[in-house]
N, C-alpha and C. Protein backbone atom coordinates (compact mmCIF):
# COMPACT_ATOMS: atom_id res chain seq x y z
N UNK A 1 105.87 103.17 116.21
CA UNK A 1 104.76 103.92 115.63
C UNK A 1 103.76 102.95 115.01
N UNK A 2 102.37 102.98 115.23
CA UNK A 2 101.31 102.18 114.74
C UNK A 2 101.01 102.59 113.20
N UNK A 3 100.64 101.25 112.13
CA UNK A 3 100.49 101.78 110.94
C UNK A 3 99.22 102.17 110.89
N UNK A 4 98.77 102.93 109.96
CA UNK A 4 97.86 103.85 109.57
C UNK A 4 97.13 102.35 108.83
N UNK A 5 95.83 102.51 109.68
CA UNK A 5 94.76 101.42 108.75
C UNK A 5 94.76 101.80 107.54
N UNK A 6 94.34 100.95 106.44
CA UNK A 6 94.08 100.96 104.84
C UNK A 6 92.37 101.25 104.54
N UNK A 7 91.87 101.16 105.94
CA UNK A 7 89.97 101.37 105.95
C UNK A 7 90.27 102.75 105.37
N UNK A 8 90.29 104.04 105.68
CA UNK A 8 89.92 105.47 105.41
C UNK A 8 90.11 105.51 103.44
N UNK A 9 91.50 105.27 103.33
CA UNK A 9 91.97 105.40 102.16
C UNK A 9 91.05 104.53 101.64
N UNK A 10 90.64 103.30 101.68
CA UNK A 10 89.74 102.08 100.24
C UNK A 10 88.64 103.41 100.49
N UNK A 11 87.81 103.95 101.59
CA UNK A 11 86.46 104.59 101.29
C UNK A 11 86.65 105.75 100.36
N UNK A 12 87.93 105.88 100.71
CA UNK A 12 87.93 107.54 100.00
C UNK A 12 88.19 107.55 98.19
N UNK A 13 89.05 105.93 98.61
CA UNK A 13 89.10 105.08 97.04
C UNK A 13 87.60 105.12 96.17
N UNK A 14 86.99 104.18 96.68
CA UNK A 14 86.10 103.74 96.24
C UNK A 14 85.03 104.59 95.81
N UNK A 15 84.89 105.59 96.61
CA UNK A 15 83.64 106.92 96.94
C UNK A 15 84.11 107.91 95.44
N UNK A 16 85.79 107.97 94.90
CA UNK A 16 86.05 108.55 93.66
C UNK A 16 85.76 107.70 92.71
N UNK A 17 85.99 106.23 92.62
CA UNK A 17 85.44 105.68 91.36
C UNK A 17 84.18 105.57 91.52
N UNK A 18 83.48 105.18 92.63
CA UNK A 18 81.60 105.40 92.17
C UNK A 18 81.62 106.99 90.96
N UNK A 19 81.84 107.97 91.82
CA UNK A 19 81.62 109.35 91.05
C UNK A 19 82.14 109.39 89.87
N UNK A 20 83.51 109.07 89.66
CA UNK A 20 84.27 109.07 88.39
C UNK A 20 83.44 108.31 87.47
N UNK A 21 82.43 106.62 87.55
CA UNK A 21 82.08 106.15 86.90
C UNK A 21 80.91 106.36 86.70
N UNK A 22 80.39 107.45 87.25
CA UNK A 22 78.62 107.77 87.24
C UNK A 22 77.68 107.33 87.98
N UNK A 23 78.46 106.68 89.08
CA UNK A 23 77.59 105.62 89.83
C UNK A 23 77.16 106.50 91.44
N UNK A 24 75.92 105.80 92.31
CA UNK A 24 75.74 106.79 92.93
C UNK A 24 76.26 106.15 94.51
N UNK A 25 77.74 106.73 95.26
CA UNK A 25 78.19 105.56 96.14
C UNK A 25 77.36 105.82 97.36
N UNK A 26 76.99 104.68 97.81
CA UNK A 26 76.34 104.51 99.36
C UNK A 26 77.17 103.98 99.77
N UNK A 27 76.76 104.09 101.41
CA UNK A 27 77.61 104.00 102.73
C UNK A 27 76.79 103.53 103.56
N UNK A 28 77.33 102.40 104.16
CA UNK A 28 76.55 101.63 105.33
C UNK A 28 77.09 101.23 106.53
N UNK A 29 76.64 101.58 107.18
CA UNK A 29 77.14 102.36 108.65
C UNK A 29 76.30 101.43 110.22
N UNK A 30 76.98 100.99 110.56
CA UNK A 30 76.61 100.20 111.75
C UNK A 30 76.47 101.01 112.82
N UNK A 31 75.58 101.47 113.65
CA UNK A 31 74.86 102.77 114.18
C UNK A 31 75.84 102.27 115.63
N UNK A 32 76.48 103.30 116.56
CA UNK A 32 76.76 103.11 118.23
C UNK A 32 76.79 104.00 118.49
N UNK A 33 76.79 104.22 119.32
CA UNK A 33 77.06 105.37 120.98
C UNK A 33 77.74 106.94 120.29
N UNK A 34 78.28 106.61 119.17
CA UNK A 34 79.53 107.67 118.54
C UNK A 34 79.39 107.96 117.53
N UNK A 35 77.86 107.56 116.72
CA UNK A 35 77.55 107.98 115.47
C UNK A 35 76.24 108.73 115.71
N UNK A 36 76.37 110.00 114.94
CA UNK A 36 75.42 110.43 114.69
C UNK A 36 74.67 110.38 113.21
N UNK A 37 73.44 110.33 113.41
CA UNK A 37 72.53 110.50 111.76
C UNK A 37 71.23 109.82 112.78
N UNK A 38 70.27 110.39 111.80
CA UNK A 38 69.08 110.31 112.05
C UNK A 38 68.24 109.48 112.87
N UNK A 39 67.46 109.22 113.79
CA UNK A 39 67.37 107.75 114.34
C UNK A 39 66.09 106.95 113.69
N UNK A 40 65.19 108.03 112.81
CA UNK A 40 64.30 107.79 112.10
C UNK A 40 64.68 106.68 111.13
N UNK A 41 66.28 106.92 110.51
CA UNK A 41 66.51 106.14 109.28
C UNK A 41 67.25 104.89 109.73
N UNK A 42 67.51 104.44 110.91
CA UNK A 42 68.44 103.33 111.21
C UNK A 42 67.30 102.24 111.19
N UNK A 43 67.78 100.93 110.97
CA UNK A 43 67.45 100.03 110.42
C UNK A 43 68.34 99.10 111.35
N UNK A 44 67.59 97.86 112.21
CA UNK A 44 68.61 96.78 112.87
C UNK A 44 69.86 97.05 112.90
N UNK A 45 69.82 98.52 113.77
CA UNK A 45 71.04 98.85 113.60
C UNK A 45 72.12 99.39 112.78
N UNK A 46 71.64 99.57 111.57
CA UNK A 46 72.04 99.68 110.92
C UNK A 46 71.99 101.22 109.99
N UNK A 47 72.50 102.00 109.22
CA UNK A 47 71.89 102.88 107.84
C UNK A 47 72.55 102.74 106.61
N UNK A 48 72.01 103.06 106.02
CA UNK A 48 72.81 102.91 104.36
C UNK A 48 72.90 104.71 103.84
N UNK A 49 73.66 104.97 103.27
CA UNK A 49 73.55 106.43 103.36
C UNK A 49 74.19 107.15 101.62
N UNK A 50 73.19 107.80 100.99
CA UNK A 50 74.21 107.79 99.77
C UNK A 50 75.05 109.01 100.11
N UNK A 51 76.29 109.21 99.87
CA UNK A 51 77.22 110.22 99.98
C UNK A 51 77.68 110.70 98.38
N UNK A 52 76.89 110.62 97.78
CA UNK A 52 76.84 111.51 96.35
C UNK A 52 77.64 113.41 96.73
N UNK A 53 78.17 113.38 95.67
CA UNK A 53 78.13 115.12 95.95
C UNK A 53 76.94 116.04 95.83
N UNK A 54 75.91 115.37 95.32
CA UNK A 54 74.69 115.94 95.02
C UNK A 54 73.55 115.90 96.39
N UNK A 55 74.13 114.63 96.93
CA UNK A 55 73.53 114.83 98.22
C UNK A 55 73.77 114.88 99.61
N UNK A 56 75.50 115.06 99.74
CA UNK A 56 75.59 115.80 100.59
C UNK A 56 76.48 117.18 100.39
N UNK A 57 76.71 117.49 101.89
CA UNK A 57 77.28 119.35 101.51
C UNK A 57 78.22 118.81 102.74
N UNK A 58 79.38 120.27 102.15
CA UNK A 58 80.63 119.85 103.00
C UNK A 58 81.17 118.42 103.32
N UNK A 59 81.00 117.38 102.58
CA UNK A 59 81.65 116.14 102.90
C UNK A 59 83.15 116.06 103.02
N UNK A 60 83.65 115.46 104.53
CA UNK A 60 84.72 115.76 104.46
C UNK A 60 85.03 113.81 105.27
N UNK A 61 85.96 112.99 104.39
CA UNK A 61 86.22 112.26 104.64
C UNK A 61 87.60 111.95 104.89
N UNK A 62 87.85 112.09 106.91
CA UNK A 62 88.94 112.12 107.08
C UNK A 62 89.46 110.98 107.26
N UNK A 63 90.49 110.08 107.99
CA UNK A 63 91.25 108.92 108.50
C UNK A 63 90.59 108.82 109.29
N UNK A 64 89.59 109.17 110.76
CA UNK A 64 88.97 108.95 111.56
C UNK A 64 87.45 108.82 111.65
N UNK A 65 87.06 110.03 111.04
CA UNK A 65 85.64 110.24 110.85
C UNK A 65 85.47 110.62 109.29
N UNK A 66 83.87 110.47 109.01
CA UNK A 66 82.64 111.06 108.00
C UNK A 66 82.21 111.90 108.57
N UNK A 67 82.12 113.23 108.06
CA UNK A 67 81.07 114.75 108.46
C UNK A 67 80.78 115.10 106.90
N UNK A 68 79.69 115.03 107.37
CA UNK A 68 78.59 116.20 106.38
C UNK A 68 77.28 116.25 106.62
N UNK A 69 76.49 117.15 105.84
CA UNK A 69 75.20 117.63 105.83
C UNK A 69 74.33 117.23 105.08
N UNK A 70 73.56 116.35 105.03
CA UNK A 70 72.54 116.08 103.79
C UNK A 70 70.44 116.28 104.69
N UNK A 71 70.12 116.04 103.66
CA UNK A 71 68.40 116.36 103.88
C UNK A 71 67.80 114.82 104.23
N UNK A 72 66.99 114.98 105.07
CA UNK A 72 66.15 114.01 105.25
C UNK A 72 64.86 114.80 105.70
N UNK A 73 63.79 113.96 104.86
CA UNK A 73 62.64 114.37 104.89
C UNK A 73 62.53 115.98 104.62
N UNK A 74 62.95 116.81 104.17
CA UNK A 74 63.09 118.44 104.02
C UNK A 74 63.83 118.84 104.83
N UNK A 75 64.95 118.27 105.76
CA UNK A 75 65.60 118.91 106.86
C UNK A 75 66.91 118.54 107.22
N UNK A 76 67.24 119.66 106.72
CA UNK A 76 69.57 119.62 107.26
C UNK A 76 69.44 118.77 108.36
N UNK A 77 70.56 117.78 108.01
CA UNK A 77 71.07 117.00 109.13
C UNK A 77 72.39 117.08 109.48
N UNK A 78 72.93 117.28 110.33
CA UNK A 78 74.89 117.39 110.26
C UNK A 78 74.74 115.53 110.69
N UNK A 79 75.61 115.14 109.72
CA UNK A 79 76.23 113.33 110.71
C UNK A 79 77.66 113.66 110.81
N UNK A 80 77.69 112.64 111.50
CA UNK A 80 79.12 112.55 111.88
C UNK A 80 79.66 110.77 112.21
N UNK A 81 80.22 110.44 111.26
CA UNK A 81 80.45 108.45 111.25
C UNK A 81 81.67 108.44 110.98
N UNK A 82 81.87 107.66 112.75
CA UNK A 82 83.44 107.36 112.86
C UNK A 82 83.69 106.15 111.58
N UNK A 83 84.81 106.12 110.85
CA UNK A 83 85.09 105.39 109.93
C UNK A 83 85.25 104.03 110.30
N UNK A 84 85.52 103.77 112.09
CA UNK A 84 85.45 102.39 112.59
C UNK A 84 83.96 101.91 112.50
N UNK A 85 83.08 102.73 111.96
CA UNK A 85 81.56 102.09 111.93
C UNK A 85 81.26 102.16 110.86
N UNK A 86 82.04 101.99 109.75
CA UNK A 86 81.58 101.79 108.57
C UNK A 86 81.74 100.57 108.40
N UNK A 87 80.50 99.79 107.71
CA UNK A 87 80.79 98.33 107.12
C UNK A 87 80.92 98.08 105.42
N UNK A 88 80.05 99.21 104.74
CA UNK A 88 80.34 98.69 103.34
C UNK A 88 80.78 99.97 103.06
N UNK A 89 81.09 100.14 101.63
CA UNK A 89 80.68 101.15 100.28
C UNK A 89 80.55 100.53 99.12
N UNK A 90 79.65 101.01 98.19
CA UNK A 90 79.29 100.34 96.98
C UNK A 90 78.20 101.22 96.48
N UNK A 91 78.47 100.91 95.04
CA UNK A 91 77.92 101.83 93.93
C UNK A 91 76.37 101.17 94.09
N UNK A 92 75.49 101.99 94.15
CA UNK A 92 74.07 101.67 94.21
C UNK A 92 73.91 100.79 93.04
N UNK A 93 73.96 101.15 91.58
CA UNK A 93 73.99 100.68 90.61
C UNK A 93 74.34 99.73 90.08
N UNK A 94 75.42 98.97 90.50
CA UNK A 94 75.78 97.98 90.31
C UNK A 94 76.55 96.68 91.48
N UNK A 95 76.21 97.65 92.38
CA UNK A 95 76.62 96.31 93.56
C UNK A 95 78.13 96.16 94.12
N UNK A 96 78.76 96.89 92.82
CA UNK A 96 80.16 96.60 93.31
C UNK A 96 80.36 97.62 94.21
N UNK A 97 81.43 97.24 95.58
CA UNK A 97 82.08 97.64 96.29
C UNK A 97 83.06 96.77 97.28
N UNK A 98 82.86 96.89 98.35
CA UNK A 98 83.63 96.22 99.25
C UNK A 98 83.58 96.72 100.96
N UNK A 99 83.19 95.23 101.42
CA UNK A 99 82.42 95.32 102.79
C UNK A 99 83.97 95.75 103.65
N UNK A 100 83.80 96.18 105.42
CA UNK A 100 84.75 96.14 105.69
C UNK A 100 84.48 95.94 107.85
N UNK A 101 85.61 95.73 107.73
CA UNK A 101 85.76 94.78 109.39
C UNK A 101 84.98 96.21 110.18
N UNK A 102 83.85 95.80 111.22
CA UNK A 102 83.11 97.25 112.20
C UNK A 102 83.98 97.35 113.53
N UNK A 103 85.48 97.89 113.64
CA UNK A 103 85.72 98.14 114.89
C UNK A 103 85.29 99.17 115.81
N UNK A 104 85.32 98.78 117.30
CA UNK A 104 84.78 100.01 118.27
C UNK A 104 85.30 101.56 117.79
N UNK A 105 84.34 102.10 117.69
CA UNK A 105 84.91 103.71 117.49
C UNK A 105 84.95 104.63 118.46
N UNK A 106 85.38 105.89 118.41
CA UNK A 106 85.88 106.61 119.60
C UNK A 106 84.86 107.88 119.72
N UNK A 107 85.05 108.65 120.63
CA UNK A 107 83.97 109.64 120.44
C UNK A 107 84.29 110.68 120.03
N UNK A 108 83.62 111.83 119.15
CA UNK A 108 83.80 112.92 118.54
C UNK A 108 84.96 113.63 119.56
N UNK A 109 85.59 113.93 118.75
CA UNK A 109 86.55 114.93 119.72
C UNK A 109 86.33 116.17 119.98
N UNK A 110 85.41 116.83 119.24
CA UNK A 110 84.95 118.60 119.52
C UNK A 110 85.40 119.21 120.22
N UNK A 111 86.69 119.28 119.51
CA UNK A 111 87.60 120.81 120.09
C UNK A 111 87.07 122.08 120.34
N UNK A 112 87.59 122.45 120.57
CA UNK A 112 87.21 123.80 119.96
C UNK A 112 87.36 124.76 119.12
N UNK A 113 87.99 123.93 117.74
CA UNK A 113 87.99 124.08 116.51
C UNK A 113 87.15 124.39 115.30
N UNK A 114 86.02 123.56 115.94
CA UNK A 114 85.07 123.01 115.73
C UNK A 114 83.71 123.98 115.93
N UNK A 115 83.00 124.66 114.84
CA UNK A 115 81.68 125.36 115.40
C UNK A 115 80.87 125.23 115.78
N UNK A 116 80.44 123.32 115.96
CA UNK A 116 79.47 122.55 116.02
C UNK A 116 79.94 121.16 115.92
N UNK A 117 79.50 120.99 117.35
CA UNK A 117 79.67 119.26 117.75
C UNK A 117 78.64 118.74 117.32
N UNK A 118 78.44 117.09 117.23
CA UNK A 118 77.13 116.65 116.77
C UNK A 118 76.39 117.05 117.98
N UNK A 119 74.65 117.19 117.79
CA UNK A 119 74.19 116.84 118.65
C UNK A 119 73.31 116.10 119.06
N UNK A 120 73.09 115.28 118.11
CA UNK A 120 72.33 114.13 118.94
C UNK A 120 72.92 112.32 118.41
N UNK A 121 73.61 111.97 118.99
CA UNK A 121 74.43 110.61 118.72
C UNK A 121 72.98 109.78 119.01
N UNK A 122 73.60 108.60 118.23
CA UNK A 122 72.08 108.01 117.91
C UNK A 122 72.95 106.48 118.84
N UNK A 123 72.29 105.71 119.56
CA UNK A 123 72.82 104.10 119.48
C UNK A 123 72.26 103.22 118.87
N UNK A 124 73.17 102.35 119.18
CA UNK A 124 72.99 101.16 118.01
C UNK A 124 71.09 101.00 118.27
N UNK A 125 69.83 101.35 119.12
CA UNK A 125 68.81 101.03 119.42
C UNK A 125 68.05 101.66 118.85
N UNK A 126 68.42 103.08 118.54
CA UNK A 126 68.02 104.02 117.25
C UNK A 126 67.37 105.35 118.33
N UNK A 127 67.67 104.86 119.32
CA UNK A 127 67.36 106.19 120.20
C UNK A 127 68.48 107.49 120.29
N UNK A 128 67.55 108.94 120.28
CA UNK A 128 68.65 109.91 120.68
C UNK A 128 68.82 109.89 121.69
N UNK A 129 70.36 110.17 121.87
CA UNK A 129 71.10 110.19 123.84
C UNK A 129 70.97 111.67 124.04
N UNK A 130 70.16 112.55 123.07
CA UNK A 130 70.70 114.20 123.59
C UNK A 130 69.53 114.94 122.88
N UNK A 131 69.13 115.73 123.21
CA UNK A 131 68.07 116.58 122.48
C UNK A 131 68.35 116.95 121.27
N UNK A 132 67.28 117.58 120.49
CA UNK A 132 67.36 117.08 118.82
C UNK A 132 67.12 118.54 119.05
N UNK A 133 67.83 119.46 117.53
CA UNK A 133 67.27 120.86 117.56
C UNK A 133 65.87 120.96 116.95
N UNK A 134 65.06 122.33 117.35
CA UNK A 134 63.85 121.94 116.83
C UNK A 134 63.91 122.31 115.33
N UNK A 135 62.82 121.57 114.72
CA UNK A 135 62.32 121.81 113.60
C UNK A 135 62.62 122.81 112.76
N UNK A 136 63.12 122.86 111.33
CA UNK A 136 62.62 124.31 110.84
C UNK A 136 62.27 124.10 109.35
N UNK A 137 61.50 124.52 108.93
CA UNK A 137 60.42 124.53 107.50
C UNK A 137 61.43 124.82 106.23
N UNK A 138 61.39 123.59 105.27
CA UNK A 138 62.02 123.92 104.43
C UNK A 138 62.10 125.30 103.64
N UNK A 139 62.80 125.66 102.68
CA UNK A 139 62.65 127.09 101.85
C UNK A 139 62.21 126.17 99.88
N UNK A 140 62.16 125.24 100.02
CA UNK A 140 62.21 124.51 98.85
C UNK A 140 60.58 124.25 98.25
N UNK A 141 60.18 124.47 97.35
CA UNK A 141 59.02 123.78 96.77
C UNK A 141 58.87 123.25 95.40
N UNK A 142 57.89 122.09 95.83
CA UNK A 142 57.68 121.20 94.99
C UNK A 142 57.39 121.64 93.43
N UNK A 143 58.44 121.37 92.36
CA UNK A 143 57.90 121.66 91.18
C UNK A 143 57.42 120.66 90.46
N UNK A 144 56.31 120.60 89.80
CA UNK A 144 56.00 120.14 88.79
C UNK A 144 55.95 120.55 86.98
């Protein structure tokens, strides 16, 4: 039997003491073929992503993958980041965290368990491989 990597558990570590200590944890994510999130926000490949409870919904951080929902630019995004494409986590605030090895990741499995597969996987080039849903107008306005 193969041992269970120690990657899932340090993120899921680390992601409770950012919160526990007030700090706000980001996630930085080496973009391929099997990650989805935005292609607007990738960077040389790259995104940084805060996973606050405040800013995302339904976060569910399993042994394999990252799923949840957060806003960009006024608009729900579902991601989905295999945990083999994670490279850091660390508290915005103070720097501390801990980088980690980017192995090949696998592709969403979307059972049919599942109500919603990703749909648009981004590659490492920042292009979508799949049509994007269209648009829809926030319900939120600006207070001053």
């Amino acid at each position: 039997m193969q041992e269970t990597s120690t990657k899932p558990y340090l993120i899921r570590a680390l992601h409770e003491w950012c919160t526990d200590n007030g700090y706000t944890p980001y996630l930085v994510v080496t973009v391929d073929e099997n990650t989805v999130v935005p292609p607007a926000h990738v960077r040389d490949g790259q995104i940084t992503l805060n996973i606050s409870h405040l800013a995302t919904h339904q976060l569910t951080m399993g042994n394999e993958y990252i799923e949840f929902a957060s806003r960009f630019n006024g608009q729900v995004e579902q991601l989905f980041i295999p945990v083999a494409a994670v490279s850091a986590l660390y508290a915005r605030e103070t720097g501390v965290g801990m980088g980690f090895e980017v192995s090949p990741s696998h592709a969403y499995p979307g059972g049919d368990d599942t109500a919603e597969s990703p749909a648009s996987p981004v590659s490492a080039a920042g292009a979508a491989t799949t049509g994007a849903d269209a648009p829809r107008s926030s319900h939120l306005k600006v207070v001053k």
